[in-house]
Structures are given as C-alpha cells and as structure tokens.
N, C-alpha and C. Protein backbone atom coordinates (compact mmCIF):
# COMPACT_ATOMS: atom_id res chain seq x y z
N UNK A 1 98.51 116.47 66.91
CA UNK A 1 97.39 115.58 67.11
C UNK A 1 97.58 114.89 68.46
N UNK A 2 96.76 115.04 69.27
CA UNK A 2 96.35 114.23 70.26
C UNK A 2 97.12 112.28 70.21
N UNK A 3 97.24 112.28 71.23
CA UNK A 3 97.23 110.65 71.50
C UNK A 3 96.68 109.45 70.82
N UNK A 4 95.51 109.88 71.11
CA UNK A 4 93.85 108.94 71.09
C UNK A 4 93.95 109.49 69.14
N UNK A 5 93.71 110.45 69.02
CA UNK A 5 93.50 110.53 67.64
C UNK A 5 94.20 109.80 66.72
N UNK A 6 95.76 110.05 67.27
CA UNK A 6 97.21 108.96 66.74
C UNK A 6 96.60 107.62 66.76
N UNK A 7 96.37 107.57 67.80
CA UNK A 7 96.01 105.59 68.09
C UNK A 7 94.92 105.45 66.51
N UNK A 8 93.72 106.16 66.59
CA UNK A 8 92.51 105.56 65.56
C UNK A 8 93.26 106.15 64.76
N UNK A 9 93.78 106.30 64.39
CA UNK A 9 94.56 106.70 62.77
C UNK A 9 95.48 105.65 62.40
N UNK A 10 95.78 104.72 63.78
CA UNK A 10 96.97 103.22 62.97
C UNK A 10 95.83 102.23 62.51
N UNK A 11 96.84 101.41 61.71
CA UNK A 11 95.71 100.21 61.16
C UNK A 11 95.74 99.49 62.18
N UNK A 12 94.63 98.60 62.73
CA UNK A 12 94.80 97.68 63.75
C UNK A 12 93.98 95.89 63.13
N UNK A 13 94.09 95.33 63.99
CA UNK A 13 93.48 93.97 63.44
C UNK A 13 91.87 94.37 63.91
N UNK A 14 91.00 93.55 63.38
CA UNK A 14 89.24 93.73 63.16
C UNK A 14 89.24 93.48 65.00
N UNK A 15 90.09 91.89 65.51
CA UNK A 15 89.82 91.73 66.75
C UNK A 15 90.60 92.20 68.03
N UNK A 16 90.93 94.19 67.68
CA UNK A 16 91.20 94.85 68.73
C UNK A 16 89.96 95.23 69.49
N UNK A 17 90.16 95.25 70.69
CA UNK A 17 88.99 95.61 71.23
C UNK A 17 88.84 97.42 71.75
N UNK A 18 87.82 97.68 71.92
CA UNK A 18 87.57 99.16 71.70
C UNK A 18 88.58 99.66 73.25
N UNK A 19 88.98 100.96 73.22
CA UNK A 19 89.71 101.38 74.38
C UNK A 19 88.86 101.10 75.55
N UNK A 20 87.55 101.75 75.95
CA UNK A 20 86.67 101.15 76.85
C UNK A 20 87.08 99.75 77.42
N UNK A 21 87.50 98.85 76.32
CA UNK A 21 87.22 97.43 77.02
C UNK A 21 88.82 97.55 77.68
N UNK A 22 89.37 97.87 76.72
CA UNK A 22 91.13 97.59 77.33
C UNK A 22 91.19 98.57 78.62
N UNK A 23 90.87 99.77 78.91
CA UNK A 23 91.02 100.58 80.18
C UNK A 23 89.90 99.32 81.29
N UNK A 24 88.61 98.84 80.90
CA UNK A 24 88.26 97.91 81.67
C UNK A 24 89.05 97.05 81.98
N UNK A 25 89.72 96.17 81.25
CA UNK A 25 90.44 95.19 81.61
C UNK A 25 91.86 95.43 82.34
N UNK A 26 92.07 96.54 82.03
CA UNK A 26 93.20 96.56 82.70
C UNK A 26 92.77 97.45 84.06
N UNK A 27 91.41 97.85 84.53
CA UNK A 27 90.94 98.23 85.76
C UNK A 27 90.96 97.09 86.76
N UNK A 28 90.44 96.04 86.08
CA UNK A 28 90.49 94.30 86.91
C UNK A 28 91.62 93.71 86.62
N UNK A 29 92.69 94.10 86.19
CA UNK A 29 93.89 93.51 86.16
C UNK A 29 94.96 94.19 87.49
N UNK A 30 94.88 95.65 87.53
CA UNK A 30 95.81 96.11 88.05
C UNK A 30 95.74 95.99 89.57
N UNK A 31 94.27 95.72 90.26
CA UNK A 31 94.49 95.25 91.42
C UNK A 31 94.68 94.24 91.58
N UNK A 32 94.76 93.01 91.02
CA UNK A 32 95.41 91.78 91.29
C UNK A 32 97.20 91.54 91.13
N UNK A 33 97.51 92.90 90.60
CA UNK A 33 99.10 92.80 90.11
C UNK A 33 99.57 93.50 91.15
N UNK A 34 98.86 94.65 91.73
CA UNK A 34 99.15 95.44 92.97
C UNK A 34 99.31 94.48 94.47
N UNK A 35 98.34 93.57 94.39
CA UNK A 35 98.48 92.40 95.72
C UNK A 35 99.73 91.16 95.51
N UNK A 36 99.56 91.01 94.26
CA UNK A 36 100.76 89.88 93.77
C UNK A 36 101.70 90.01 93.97
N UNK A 37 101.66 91.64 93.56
CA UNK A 37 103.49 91.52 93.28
C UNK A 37 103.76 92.76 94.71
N UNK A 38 102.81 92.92 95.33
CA UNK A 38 103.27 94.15 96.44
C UNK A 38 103.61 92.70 97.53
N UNK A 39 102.75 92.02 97.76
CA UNK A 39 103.31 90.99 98.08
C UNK A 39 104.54 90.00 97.92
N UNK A 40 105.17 89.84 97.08
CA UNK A 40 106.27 89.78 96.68
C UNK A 40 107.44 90.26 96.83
N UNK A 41 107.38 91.88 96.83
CA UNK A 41 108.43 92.63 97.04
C UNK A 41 108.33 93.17 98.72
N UNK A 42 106.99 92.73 99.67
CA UNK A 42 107.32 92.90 100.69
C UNK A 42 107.59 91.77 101.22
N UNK A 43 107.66 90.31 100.94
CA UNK A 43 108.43 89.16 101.56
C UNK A 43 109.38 89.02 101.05
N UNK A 44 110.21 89.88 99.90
CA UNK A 44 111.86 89.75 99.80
C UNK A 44 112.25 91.03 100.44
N UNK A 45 111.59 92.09 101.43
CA UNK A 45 112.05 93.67 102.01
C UNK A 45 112.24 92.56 103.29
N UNK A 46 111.36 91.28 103.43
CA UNK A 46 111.66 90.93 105.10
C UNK A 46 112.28 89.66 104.83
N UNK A 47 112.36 89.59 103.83
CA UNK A 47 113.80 88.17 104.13
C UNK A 47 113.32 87.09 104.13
N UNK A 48 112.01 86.56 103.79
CA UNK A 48 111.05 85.72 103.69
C UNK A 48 110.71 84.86 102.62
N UNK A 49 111.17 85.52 101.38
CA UNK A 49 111.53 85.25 99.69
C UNK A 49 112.68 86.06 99.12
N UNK A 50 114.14 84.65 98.93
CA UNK A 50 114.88 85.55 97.96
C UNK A 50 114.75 86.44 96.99
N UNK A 51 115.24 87.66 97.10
CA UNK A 51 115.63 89.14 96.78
C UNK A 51 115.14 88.83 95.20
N UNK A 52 115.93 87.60 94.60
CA UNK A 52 116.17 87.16 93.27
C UNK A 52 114.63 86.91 92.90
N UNK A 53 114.06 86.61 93.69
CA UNK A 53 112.56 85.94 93.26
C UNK A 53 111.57 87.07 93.17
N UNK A 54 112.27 88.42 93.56
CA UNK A 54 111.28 89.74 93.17
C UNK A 54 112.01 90.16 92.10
N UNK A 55 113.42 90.20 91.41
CA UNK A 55 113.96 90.47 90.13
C UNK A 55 112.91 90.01 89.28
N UNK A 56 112.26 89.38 88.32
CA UNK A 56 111.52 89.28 87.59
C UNK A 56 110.19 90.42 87.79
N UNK A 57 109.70 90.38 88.74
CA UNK A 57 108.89 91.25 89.47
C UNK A 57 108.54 92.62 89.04
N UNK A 58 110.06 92.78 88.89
CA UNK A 58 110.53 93.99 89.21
C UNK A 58 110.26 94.77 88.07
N UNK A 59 111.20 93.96 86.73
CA UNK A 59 111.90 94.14 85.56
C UNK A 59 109.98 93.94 84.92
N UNK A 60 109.33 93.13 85.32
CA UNK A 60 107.92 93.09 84.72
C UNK A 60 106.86 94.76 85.16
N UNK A 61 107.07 95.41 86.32
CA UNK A 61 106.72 96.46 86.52
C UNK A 61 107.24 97.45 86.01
N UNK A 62 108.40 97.95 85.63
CA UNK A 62 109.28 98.78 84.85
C UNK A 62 108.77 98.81 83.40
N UNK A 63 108.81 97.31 82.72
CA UNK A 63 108.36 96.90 81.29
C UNK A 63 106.96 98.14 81.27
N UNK A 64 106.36 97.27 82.34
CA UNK A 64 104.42 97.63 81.85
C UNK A 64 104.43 99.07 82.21
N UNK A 65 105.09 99.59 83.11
CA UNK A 65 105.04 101.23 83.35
C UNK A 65 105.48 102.27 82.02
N UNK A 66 106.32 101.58 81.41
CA UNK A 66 106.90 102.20 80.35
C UNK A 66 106.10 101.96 79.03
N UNK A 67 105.31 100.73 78.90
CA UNK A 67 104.58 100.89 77.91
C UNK A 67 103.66 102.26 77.37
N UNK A 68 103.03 102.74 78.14
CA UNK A 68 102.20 103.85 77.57
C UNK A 68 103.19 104.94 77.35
N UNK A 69 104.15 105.02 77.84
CA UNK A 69 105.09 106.58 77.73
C UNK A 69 105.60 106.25 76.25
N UNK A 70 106.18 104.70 75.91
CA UNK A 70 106.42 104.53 74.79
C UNK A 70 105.73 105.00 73.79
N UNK A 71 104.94 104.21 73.68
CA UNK A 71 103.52 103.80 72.73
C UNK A 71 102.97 105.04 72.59
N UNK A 72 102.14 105.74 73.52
CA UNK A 72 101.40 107.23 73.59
C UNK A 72 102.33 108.27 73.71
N UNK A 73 103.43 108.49 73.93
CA UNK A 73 104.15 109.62 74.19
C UNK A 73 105.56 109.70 73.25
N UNK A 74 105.75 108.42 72.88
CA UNK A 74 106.65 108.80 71.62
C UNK A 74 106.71 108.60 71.07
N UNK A 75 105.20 107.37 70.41
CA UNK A 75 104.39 107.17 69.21
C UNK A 75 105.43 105.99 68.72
N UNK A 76 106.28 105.45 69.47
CA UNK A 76 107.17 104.63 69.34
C UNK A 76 106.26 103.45 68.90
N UNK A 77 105.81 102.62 67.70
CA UNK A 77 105.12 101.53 67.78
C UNK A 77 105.97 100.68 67.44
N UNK A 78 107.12 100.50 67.13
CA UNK A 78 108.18 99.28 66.89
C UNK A 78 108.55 99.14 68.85
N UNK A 79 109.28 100.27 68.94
CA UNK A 79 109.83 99.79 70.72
C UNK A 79 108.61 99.21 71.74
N UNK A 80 107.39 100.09 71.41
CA UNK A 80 106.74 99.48 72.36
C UNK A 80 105.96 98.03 72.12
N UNK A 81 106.25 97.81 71.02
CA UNK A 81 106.06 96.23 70.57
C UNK A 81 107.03 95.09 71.86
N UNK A 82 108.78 96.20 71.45
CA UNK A 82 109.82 95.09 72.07
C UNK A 82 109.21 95.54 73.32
N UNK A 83 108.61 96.33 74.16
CA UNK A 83 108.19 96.46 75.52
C UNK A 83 107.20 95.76 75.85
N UNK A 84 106.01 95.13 74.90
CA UNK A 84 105.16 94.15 75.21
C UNK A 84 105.95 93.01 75.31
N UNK A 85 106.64 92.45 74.92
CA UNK A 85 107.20 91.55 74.22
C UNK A 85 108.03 91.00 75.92
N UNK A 86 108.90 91.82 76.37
CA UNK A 86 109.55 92.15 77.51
C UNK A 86 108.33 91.78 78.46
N UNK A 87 107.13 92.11 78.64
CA UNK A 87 106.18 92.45 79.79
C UNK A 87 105.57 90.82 79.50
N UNK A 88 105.60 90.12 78.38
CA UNK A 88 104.85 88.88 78.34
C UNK A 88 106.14 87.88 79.15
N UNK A 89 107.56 88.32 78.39
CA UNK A 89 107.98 87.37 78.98
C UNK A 89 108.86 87.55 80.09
N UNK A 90 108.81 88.59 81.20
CA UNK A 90 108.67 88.83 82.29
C UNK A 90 107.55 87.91 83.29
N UNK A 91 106.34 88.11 82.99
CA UNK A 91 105.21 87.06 83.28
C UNK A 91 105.64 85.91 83.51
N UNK A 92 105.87 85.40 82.28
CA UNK A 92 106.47 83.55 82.61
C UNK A 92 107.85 83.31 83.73
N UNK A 93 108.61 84.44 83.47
CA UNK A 93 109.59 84.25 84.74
C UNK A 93 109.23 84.46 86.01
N UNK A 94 107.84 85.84 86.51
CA UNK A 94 107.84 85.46 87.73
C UNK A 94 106.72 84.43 87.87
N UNK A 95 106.24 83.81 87.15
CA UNK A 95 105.74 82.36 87.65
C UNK A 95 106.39 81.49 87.85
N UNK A 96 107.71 80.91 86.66
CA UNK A 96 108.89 80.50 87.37
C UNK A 96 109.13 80.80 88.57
N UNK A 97 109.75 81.78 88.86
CA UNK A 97 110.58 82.38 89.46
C UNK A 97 110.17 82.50 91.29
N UNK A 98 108.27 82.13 91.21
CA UNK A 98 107.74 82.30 92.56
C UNK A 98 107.22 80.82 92.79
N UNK A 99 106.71 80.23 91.89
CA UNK A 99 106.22 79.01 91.90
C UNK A 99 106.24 78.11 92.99
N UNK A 100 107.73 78.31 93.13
CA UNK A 100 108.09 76.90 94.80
C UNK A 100 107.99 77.70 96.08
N UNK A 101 108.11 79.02 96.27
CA UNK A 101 107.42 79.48 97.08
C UNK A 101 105.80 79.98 97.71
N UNK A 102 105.32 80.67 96.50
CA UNK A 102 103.86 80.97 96.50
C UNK A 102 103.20 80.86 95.54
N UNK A 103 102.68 79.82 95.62
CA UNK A 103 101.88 79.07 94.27
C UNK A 103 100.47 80.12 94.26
N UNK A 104 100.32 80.68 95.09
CA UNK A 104 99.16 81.54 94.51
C UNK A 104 99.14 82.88 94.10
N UNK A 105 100.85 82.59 94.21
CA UNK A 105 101.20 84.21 93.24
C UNK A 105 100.99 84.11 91.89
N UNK A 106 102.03 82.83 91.60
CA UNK A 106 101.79 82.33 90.49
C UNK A 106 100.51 82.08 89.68
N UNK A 107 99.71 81.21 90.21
CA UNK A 107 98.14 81.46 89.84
C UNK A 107 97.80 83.02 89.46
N UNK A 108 97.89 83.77 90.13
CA UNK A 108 97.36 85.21 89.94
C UNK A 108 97.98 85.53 89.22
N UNK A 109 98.68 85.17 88.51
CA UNK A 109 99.48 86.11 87.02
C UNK A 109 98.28 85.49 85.74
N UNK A 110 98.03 84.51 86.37
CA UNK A 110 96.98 83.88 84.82
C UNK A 110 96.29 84.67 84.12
N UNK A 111 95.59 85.85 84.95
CA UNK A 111 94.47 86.63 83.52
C UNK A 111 95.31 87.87 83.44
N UNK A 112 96.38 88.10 83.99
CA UNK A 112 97.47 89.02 83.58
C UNK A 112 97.95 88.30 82.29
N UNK A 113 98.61 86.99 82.54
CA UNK A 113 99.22 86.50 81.10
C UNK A 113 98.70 86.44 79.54
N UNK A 114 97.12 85.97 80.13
CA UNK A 114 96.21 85.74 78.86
C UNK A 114 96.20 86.96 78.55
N UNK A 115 95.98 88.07 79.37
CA UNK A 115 95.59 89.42 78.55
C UNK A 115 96.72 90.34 77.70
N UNK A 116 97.68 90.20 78.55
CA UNK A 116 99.15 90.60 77.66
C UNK A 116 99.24 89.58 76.81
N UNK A 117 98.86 88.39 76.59
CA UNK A 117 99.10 87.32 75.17
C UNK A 117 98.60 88.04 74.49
N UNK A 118 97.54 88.49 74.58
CA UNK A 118 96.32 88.97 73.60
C UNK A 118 97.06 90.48 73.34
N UNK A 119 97.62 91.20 73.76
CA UNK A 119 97.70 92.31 73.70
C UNK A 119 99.62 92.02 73.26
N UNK A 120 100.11 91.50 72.99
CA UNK A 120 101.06 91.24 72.40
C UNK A 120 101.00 91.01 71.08
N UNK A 121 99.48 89.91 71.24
CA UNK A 121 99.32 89.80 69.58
C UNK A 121 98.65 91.17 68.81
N UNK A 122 97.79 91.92 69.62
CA UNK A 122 97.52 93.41 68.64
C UNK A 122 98.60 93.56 68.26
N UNK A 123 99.49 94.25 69.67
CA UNK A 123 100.64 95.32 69.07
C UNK A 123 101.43 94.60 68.48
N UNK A 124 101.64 93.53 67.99
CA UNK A 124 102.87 93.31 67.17
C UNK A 124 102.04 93.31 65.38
N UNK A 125 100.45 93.27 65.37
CA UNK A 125 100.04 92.98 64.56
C UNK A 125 100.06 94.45 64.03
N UNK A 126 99.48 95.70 65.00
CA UNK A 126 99.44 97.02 64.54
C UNK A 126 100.98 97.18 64.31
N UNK A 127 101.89 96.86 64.95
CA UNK A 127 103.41 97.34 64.05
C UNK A 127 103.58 96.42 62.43
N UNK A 128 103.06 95.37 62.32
CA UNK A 128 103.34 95.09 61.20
C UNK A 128 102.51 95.68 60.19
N UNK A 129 101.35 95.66 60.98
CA UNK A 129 100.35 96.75 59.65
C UNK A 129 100.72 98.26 59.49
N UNK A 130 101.48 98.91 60.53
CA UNK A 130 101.62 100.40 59.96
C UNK A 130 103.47 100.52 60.11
C-alpha cells in the first residue's frame, strides 16, 4: 500500500486538517525557515553569530528533514511522534538561542512554532489512537 493510503487508514483526531491544507501550510512556512535560518548559518560561516547560536538551527533542520522519511517511509508513528516532539522543541531553543542577536529571527519562528504546536498535537494524538 502506498503512503497516502497508509496515512487515511490511521485514526486521526476530527481537527486534522486535510493534506491540501498541511502541504499549503507548510508551502508558506518553508520559505520563511529557508531565510531564517539560511541566514543564520551564513552569519555563523562569517563569524558574525556564534557557531553555537546555529547548533539549535541545525539539530531543528535535521529533526524536520527526517520527519517524512520517518513517518511515510517507515510508517514509524511512535518515532516520528519523538521527531515532532524534537522539531517543537528545537524551535524554542533557536529563539532562545538567537534572541540577543537577531530578534527578527526569532520573531520569524512564530507561525513555524504555532504550526508544529498544532502538528505535534495531531501526531501524538494519531499515535495514541492507533
């Protein structure tokens, strides 16, 4: 069976939203994470923001890259729970973590955060339901 077929075959909560909306949202998410954090990792390549202050960064891009290989490719729905889980609270560290340098990095994680809140609460809700 297909991917997509796997997915509508788990139980999910009433207020998941249809794939359409989530590939939308994460169409207007990923260029704001691409400027944030490319920004980020090119003012710690020039010495401009400690090295340390793209570690969170980093470990938050790895998380979210690995989510779908998890989730869709090895049907893993317990791990890729702990991989949301990882990707939310990655978020709060590089807002920590950039805050006293570029407060408008920080800002720009906001509808990244709300939407992985929200999407933390599915997937932990679809692992407890199936």
């Amino acid at each position: 069976m297909n991917w997509i077929d796997w997915y509508d075959s788990l139980a999910k909560p009433w207020w998941t939203p249809a794939p359409a909306t989530i590939r939308l949202i994460w169409g207007c998410l990923y260029p704001i994470i691409l400027v944030s954090f490319g920004f980020v990792f090119i003012q710690a390549l020039r010495r401009k923001l400690p090295r340390r202050v793209a570690l969170p960064f980093a470990a938050n891009l790895v998380a979210n890259l690995l989510f779908m290989p998890i989730f869709a490719g090895l049907r893993s729905v317990p791990l890729a729970a702990a991989d949301i889980v990882v990707v939310w609270a990655t978020i709060l560290w590089c807002v920590v973590a950039v805050w006293s340098h570029y407060r408008w990095v920080a800002f720009a994680q906001v509808p990244y955060f709300i939407w992985v809140s929200l999407a933390t609460a599915i997937q932990l809700s679809i692992t407890a339901m199936n």
